[in-house]
C-alpha atoms as a PDB file:
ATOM      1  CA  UNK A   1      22.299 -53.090  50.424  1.00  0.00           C
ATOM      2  CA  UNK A   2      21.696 -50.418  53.034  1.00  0.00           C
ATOM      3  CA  UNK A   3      20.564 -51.244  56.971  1.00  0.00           C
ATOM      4  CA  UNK A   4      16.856 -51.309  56.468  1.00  0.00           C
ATOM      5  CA  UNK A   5      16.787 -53.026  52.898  1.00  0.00           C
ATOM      6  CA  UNK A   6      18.819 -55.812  55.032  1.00  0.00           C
ATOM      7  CA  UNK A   7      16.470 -55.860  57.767  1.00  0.00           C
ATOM      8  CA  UNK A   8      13.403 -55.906  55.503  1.00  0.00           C
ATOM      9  CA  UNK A   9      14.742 -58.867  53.582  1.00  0.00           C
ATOM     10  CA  UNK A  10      15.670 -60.875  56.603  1.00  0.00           C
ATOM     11  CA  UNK A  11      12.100 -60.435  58.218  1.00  0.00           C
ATOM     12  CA  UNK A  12      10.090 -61.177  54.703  1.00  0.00           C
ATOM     13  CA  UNK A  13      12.597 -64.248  54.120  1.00  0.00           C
ATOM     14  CA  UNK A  14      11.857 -65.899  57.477  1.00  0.00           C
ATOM     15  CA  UNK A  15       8.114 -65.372  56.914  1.00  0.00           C
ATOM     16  CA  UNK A  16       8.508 -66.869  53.711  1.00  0.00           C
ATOM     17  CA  UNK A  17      10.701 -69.918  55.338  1.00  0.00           C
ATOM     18  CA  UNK A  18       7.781 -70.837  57.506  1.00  0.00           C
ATOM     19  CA  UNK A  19       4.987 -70.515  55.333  1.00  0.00           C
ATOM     20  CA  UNK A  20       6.590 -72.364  52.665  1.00  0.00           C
ATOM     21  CA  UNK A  21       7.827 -75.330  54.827  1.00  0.00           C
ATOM     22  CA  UNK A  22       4.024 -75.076  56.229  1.00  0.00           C
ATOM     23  CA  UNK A  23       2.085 -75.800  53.334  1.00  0.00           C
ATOM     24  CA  UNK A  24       4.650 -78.127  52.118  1.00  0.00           C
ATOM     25  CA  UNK A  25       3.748 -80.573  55.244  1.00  0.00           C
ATOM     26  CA  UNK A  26       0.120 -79.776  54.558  1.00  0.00           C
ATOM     27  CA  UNK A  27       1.502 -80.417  50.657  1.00  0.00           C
ATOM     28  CA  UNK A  28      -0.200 -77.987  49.727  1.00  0.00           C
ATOM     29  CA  UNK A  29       2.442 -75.784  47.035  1.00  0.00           C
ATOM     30  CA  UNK A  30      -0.088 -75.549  44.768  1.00  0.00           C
ATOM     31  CA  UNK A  31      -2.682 -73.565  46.247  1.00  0.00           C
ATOM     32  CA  UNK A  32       0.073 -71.265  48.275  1.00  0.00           C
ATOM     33  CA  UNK A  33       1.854 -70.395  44.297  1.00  0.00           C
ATOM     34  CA  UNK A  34      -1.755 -69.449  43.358  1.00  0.00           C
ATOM     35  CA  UNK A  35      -1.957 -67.302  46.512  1.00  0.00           C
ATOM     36  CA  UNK A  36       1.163 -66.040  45.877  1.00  0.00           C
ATOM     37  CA  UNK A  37       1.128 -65.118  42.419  1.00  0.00           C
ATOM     38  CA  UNK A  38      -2.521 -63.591  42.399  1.00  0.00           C
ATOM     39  CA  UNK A  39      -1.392 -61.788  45.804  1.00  0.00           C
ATOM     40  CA  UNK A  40       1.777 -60.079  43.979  1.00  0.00           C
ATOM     41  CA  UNK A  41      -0.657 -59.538  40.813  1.00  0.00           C
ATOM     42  CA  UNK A  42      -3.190 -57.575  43.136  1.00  0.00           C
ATOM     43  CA  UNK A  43       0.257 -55.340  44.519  1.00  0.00           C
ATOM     44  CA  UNK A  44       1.191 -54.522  41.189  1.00  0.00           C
ATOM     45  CA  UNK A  45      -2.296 -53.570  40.041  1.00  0.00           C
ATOM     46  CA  UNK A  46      -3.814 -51.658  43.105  1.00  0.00           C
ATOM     47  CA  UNK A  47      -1.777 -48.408  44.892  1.00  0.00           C
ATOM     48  CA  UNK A  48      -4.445 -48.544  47.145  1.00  0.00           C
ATOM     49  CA  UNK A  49      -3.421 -51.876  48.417  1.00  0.00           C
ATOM     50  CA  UNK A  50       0.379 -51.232  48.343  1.00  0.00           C
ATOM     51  CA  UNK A  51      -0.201 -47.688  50.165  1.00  0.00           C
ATOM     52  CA  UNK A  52      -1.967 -50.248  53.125  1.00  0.00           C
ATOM     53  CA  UNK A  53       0.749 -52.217  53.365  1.00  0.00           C
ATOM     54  CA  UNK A  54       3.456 -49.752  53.311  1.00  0.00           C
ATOM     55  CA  UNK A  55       1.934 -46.596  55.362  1.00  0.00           C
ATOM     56  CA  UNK A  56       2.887 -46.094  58.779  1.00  0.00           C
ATOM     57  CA  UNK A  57      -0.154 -43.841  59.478  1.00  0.00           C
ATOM     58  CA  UNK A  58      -2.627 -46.241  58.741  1.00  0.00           C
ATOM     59  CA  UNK A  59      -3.603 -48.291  62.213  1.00  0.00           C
ATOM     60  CA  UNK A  60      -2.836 -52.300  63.258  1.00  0.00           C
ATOM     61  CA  UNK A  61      -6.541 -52.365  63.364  1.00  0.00           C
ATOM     62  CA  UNK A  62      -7.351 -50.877  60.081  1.00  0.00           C
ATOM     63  CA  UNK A  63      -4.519 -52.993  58.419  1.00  0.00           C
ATOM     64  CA  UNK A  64      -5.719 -56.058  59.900  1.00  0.00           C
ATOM     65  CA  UNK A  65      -8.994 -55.255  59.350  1.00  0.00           C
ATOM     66  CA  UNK A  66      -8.377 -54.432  55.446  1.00  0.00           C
ATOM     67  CA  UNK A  67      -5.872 -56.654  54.849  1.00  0.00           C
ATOM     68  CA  UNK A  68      -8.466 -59.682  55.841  1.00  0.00           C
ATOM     69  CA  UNK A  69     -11.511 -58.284  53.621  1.00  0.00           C
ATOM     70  CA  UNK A  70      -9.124 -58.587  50.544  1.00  0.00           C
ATOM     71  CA  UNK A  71      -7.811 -62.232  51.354  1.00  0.00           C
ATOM     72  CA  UNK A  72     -11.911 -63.202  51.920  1.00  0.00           C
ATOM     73  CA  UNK A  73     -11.997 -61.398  48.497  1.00  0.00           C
ATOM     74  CA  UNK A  74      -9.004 -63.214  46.861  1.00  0.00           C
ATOM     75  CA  UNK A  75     -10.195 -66.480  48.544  1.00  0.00           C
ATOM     76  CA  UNK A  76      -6.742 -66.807  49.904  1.00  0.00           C
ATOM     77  CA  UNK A  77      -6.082 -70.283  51.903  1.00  0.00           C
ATOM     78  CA  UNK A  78      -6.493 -70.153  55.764  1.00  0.00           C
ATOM     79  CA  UNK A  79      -2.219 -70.489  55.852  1.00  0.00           C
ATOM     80  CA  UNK A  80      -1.775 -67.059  54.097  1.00  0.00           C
ATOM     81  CA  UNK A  81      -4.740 -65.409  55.176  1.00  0.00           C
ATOM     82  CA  UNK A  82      -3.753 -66.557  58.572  1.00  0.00           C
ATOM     83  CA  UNK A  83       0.052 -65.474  57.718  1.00  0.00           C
ATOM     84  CA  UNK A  84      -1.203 -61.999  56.978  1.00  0.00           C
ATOM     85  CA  UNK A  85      -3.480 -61.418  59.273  1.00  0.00           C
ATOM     86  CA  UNK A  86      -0.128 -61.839  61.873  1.00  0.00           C
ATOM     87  CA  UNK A  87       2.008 -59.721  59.808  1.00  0.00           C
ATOM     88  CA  UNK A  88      -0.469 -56.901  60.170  1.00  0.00           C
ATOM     89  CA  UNK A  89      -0.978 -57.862  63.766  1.00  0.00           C
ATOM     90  CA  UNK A  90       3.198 -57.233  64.217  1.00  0.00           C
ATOM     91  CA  UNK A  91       3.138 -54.210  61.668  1.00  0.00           C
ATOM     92  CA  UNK A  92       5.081 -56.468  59.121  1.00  0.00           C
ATOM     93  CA  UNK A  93       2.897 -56.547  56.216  1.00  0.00           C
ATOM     94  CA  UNK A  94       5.570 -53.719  54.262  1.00  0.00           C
ATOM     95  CA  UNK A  95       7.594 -56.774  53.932  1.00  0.00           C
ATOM     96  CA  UNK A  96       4.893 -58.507  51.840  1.00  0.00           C
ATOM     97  CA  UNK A  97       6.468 -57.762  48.313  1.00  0.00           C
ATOM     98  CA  UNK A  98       9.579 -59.232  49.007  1.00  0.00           C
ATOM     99  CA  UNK A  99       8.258 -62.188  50.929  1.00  0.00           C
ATOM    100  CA  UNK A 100       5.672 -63.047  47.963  1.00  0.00           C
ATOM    101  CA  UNK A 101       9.056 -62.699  45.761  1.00  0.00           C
ATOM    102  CA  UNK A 102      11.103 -65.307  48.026  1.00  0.00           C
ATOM    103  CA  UNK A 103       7.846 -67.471  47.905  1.00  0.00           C
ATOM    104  CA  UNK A 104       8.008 -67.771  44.124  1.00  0.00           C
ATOM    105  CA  UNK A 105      11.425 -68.401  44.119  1.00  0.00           C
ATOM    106  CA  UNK A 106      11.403 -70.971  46.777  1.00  0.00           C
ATOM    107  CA  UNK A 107       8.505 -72.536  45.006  1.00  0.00           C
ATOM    108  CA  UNK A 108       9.985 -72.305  41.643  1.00  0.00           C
ATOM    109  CA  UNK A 109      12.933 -74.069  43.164  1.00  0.00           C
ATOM    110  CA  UNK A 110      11.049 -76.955  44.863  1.00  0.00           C
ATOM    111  CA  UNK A 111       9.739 -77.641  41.639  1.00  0.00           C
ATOM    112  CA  UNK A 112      13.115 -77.036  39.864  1.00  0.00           C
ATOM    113  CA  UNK A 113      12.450 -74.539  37.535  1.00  0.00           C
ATOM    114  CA  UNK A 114      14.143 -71.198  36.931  1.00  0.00           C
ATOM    115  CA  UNK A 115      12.110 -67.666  36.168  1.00  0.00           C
ATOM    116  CA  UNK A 116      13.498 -65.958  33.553  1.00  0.00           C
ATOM    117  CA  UNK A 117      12.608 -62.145  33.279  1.00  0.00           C
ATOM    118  CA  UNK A 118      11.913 -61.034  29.138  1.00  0.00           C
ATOM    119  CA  UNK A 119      10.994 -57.582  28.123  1.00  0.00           C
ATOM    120  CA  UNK A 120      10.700 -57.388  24.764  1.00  0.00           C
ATOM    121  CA  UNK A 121       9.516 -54.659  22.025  1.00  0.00           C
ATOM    122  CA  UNK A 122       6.164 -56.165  21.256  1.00  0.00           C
ATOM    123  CA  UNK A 123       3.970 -58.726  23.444  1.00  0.00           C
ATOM    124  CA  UNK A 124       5.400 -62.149  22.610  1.00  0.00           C
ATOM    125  CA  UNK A 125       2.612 -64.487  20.987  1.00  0.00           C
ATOM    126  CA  UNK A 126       1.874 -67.671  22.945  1.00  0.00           C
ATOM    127  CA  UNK A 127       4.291 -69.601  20.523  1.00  0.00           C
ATOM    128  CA  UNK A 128       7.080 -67.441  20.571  1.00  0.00           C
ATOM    129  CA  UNK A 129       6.874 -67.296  24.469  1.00  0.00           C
ATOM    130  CA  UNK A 130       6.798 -71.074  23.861  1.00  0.00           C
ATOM    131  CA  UNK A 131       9.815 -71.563  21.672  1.00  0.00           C
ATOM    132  CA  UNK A 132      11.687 -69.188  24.391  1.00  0.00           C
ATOM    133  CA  UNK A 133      10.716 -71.281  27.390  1.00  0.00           C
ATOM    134  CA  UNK A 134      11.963 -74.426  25.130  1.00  0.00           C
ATOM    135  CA  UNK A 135      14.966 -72.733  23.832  1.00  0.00           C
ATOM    136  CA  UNK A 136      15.984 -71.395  27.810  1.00  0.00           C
ATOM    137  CA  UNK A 137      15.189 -74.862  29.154  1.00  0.00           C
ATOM    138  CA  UNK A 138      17.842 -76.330  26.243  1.00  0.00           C
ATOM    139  CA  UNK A 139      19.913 -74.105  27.715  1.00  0.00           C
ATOM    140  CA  UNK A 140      19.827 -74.416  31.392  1.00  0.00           C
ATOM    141  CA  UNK A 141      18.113 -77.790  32.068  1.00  0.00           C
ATOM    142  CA  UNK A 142      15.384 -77.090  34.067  1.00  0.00           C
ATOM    143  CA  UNK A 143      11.875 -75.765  33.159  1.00  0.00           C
ATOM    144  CA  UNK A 144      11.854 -72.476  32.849  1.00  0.00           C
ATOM    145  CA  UNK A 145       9.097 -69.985  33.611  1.00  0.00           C
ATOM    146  CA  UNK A 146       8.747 -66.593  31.589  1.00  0.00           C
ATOM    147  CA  UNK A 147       7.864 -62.961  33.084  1.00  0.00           C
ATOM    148  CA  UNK A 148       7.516 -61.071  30.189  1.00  0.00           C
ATOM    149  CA  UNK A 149       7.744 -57.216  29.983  1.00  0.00           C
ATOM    150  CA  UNK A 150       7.378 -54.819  26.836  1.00  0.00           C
ATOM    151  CA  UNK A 151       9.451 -51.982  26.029  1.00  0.00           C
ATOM    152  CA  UNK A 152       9.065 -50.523  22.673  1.00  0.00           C
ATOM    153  CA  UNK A 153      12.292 -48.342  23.317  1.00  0.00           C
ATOM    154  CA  UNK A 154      14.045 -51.551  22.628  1.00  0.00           C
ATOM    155  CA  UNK A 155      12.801 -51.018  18.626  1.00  0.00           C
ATOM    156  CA  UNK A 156      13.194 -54.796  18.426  1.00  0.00           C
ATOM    157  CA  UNK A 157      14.391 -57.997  19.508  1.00  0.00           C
ATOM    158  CA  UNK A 158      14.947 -59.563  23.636  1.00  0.00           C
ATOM    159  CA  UNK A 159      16.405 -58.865  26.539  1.00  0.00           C
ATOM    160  CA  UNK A 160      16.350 -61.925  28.617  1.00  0.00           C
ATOM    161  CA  UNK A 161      17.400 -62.209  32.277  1.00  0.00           C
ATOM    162  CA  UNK A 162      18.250 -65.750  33.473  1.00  0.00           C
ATOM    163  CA  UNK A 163      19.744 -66.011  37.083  1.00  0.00           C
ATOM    164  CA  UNK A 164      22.966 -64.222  36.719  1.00  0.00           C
ATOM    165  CA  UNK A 165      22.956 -64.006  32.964  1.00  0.00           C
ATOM    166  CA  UNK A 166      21.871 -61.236  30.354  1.00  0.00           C
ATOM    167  CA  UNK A 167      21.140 -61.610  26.555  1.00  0.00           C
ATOM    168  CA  UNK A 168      20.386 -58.818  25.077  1.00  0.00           C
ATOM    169  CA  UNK A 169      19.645 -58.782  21.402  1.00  0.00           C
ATOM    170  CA  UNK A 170      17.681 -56.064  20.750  1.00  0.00           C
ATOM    171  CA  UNK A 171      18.292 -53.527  18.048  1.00  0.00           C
ATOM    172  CA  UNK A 172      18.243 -50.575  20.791  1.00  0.00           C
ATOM    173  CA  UNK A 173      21.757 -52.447  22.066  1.00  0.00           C
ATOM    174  CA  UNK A 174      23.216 -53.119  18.549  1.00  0.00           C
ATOM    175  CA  UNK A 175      22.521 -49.430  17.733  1.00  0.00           C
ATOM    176  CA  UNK A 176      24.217 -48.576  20.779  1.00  0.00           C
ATOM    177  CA  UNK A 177      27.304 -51.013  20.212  1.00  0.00           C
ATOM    178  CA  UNK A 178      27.619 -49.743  16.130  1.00  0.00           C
ATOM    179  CA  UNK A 179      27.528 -46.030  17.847  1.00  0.00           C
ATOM    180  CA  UNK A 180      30.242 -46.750  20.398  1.00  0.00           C
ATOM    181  CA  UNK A 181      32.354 -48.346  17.401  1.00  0.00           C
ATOM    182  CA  UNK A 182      31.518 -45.074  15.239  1.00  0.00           C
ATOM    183  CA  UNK A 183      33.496 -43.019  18.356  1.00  0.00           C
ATOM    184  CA  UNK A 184      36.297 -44.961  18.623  1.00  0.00           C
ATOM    185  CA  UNK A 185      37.363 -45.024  14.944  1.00  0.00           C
ATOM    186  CA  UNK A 186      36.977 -41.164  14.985  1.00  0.00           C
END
Protein backbone atom coordinates (compact mmCIF):
# COMPACT_ATOMS: atom_id res chain seq x y z
CA UNK A 1 0.00 0.00 0.00
CA UNK A 2 1.80 3.16 -1.03
CA UNK A 3 2.23 6.50 1.46
CA UNK A 4 -0.96 8.25 0.56
CA UNK A 5 -3.28 5.07 0.17
CA UNK A 6 -1.98 4.58 3.98
CA UNK A 7 -2.69 7.98 4.97
CA UNK A 8 -6.11 8.05 3.28
CA UNK A 9 -7.16 4.88 5.04
CA UNK A 10 -6.01 5.95 8.44
CA UNK A 11 -7.95 9.37 8.22
CA UNK A 12 -11.37 7.67 6.68
CA UNK A 13 -10.97 4.79 9.43
CA UNK A 14 -10.84 7.19 12.39
CA UNK A 15 -13.82 9.12 10.96
CA UNK A 16 -15.53 6.01 10.66
CA UNK A 17 -14.43 4.96 14.46
CA UNK A 18 -16.21 7.98 15.79
CA UNK A 19 -19.22 8.09 13.89
CA UNK A 20 -19.89 4.56 14.38
CA UNK A 21 -19.28 4.50 18.20
CA UNK A 22 -21.58 7.84 17.99
CA UNK A 23 -24.67 6.57 16.76
CA UNK A 24 -24.17 3.42 18.58
CA UNK A 25 -24.62 5.49 22.06
CA UNK A 26 -27.44 7.34 20.36
CA UNK A 27 -28.29 3.41 19.17
CA UNK A 28 -28.98 4.49 16.33
CA UNK A 29 -27.07 1.66 13.61
CA UNK A 30 -29.94 1.51 11.78
CA UNK A 31 -30.50 4.77 10.38
CA UNK A 32 -26.45 5.42 10.00
CA UNK A 33 -26.36 1.70 7.58
CA UNK A 34 -29.21 3.40 5.63
CA UNK A 35 -27.08 6.57 5.39
CA UNK A 36 -24.33 4.69 4.59
CA UNK A 37 -25.43 2.42 2.05
CA UNK A 38 -27.67 5.02 0.07
CA UNK A 39 -24.53 7.49 0.51
CA UNK A 40 -22.06 4.84 -1.26
CA UNK A 41 -25.10 4.06 -3.79
CA UNK A 42 -25.26 7.91 -4.73
CA UNK A 43 -20.96 7.66 -5.25
CA UNK A 44 -21.29 4.89 -7.46
CA UNK A 45 -24.13 6.37 -9.50
CA UNK A 46 -23.19 10.16 -9.83
CA UNK A 47 -19.39 11.36 -11.27
CA UNK A 48 -20.61 14.55 -10.51
CA UNK A 49 -20.70 13.83 -6.87
CA UNK A 50 -17.44 11.78 -6.73
CA UNK A 51 -15.58 14.62 -8.89
CA UNK A 52 -16.83 17.03 -5.57
CA UNK A 53 -15.44 14.99 -3.28
CA UNK A 54 -12.24 14.18 -4.87
CA UNK A 55 -11.19 17.61 -6.76
CA UNK A 56 -8.76 19.78 -5.26
CA UNK A 57 -9.89 22.79 -7.37
CA UNK A 58 -13.21 22.90 -6.19
CA UNK A 59 -13.39 25.40 -2.89
CA UNK A 60 -14.09 24.44 1.16
CA UNK A 61 -17.01 26.65 0.57
CA UNK A 62 -18.40 25.15 -2.50
CA UNK A 63 -17.79 21.58 -1.04
CA UNK A 64 -19.44 22.39 2.06
CA UNK A 65 -21.92 24.14 0.49
CA UNK A 66 -22.74 21.13 -2.07
CA UNK A 67 -21.98 18.51 -0.04
CA UNK A 68 -24.93 19.78 2.52
CA UNK A 69 -27.68 20.34 -0.35
CA UNK A 70 -27.24 16.56 -1.22
CA UNK A 71 -27.44 15.22 2.50
CA UNK A 72 -30.87 17.71 2.83
CA UNK A 73 -31.61 15.79 -0.44
CA UNK A 74 -30.73 12.24 0.81
CA UNK A 75 -32.38 13.13 4.19
CA UNK A 76 -29.21 12.04 5.81
CA UNK A 77 -29.35 12.03 9.87
CA UNK A 78 -27.97 15.19 11.65
CA UNK A 79 -24.69 12.67 12.78
CA UNK A 80 -23.59 12.21 9.08
CA UNK A 81 -24.76 15.27 7.69
CA UNK A 82 -23.03 16.86 10.57
CA UNK A 83 -19.91 14.36 9.94
CA UNK A 84 -19.70 15.66 6.41
CA UNK A 85 -20.27 18.89 6.66
CA UNK A 86 -16.69 18.75 8.97
CA UNK A 87 -14.96 16.65 6.54
CA UNK A 88 -15.54 19.27 3.89
CA UNK A 89 -14.82 21.94 6.44
CA UNK A 90 -11.05 20.06 6.92
CA UNK A 91 -10.87 19.17 3.07
CA UNK A 92 -11.40 15.40 4.04
CA UNK A 93 -14.41 14.48 2.21
CA UNK A 94 -11.89 12.38 -0.66
CA UNK A 95 -11.76 9.97 2.12
CA UNK A 96 -15.55 9.41 2.00
CA UNK A 97 -15.48 6.11 -0.12
CA UNK A 98 -13.36 4.34 2.05
CA UNK A 99 -14.87 5.59 5.26
CA UNK A 100 -18.56 4.60 3.99
CA UNK A 101 -16.67 1.10 3.21
CA UNK A 102 -15.22 0.76 6.94
CA UNK A 103 -18.80 1.86 8.08
CA UNK A 104 -20.41 -1.16 6.44
CA UNK A 105 -17.98 -3.35 7.61
CA UNK A 106 -17.98 -2.18 11.12
CA UNK A 107 -21.72 -2.33 10.98
CA UNK A 108 -21.88 -5.62 9.36
CA UNK A 109 -19.67 -6.77 12.16
CA UNK A 110 -21.69 -5.34 15.10
CA UNK A 111 -24.41 -7.21 13.79
CA UNK A 112 -22.22 -10.30 13.01
CA UNK A 113 -22.66 -10.85 9.60
CA UNK A 114 -20.12 -11.20 6.81
CA UNK A 115 -20.51 -9.45 3.07
CA UNK A 116 -19.79 -11.66 0.56
CA UNK A 117 -18.95 -10.11 -2.95
CA UNK A 118 -20.78 -12.44 -6.12
CA UNK A 119 -20.44 -11.55 -9.71
CA UNK A 120 -22.02 -13.83 -11.64
CA UNK A 121 -22.94 -14.30 -15.55
CA UNK A 122 -26.58 -13.42 -15.30
CA UNK A 123 -28.50 -11.34 -12.45
CA UNK A 124 -29.21 -13.90 -9.73
CA UNK A 125 -33.14 -14.25 -9.12
CA UNK A 126 -34.27 -13.39 -5.58
CA UNK A 127 -34.23 -17.22 -4.74
CA UNK A 128 -31.06 -18.11 -6.01
CA UNK A 129 -29.50 -15.03 -4.18
CA UNK A 130 -31.46 -16.66 -1.33
CA UNK A 131 -30.22 -20.21 -1.47
CA UNK A 132 -26.54 -18.49 -1.73
CA UNK A 133 -26.94 -16.37 1.37
CA UNK A 134 -28.29 -19.80 3.10
CA UNK A 135 -25.73 -21.96 1.58
CA UNK A 136 -22.64 -19.15 2.67
CA UNK A 137 -24.21 -18.80 6.12
CA UNK A 138 -23.99 -22.99 6.37
CA UNK A 139 -20.75 -22.38 5.64
CA UNK A 140 -19.38 -19.68 7.75
CA UNK A 141 -21.92 -19.27 10.61
CA UNK A 142 -22.93 -15.97 10.53
CA UNK A 143 -25.52 -14.18 8.29
CA UNK A 144 -24.23 -13.33 5.37
CA UNK A 145 -25.00 -10.36 3.15
CA UNK A 146 -24.67 -10.57 -0.80
CA UNK A 147 -23.14 -7.77 -3.25
CA UNK A 148 -23.83 -9.11 -6.38
CA UNK A 149 -22.06 -8.15 -9.68
CA UNK A 150 -22.65 -9.52 -13.36
CA UNK A 151 -20.11 -10.41 -15.77
CA UNK A 152 -21.22 -12.22 -18.77
CA UNK A 153 -17.43 -12.91 -19.67
CA UNK A 154 -17.74 -15.48 -17.00
CA UNK A 155 -20.20 -17.57 -19.72
CA UNK A 156 -21.62 -19.17 -16.57
CA UNK A 157 -21.61 -20.09 -13.11
CA UNK A 158 -20.09 -17.84 -9.59
CA UNK A 159 -17.39 -16.29 -8.42
CA UNK A 160 -17.88 -15.70 -4.80
CA UNK A 161 -15.61 -13.66 -2.50
CA UNK A 162 -15.97 -14.41 1.24
CA UNK A 163 -13.35 -12.66 3.58
CA UNK A 164 -10.18 -14.23 2.49
CA UNK A 165 -11.69 -16.96 0.40
CA UNK A 166 -12.46 -17.38 -3.46
CA UNK A 167 -14.83 -19.92 -5.22
CA UNK A 168 -14.84 -19.68 -8.46
CA UNK A 169 -16.98 -21.98 -10.50
CA UNK A 170 -17.63 -20.45 -13.48
CA UNK A 171 -17.19 -22.00 -16.87
CA UNK A 172 -14.77 -18.97 -17.97
CA UNK A 173 -12.26 -20.67 -15.09
CA UNK A 174 -12.90 -24.36 -16.04
CA UNK A 175 -12.19 -23.37 -19.68
CA UNK A 176 -9.17 -21.80 -18.53
CA UNK A 177 -8.03 -24.81 -16.19
CA UNK A 178 -8.97 -27.63 -19.28
CA UNK A 179 -6.69 -25.09 -21.54
CA UNK A 180 -3.77 -25.00 -19.13
CA UNK A 181 -4.07 -28.98 -18.92
CA UNK A 182 -4.23 -29.05 -22.92
CA UNK A 183 -0.43 -27.20 -22.69
CA UNK A 184 1.05 -29.26 -20.40
CA UNK A 185 0.30 -32.65 -22.02
CA UNK A 186 1.69 -31.15 -25.31
Amino acid sequence: MSETASISSGIAARYAAAVFDLAKEAKALKALEADTDALAAALDASADLKSLIASPVVSREDQARAIGAVAAKMKVSDLVANTLQLMASKRRLFVLPQMLADLAARIAEDKGEVTAEVTSAAELSADQAKKLAATLKARVGKDVKLKTAVDESLIGGLVVKLGSTMIDTSVKARLAALQNAMKEVG
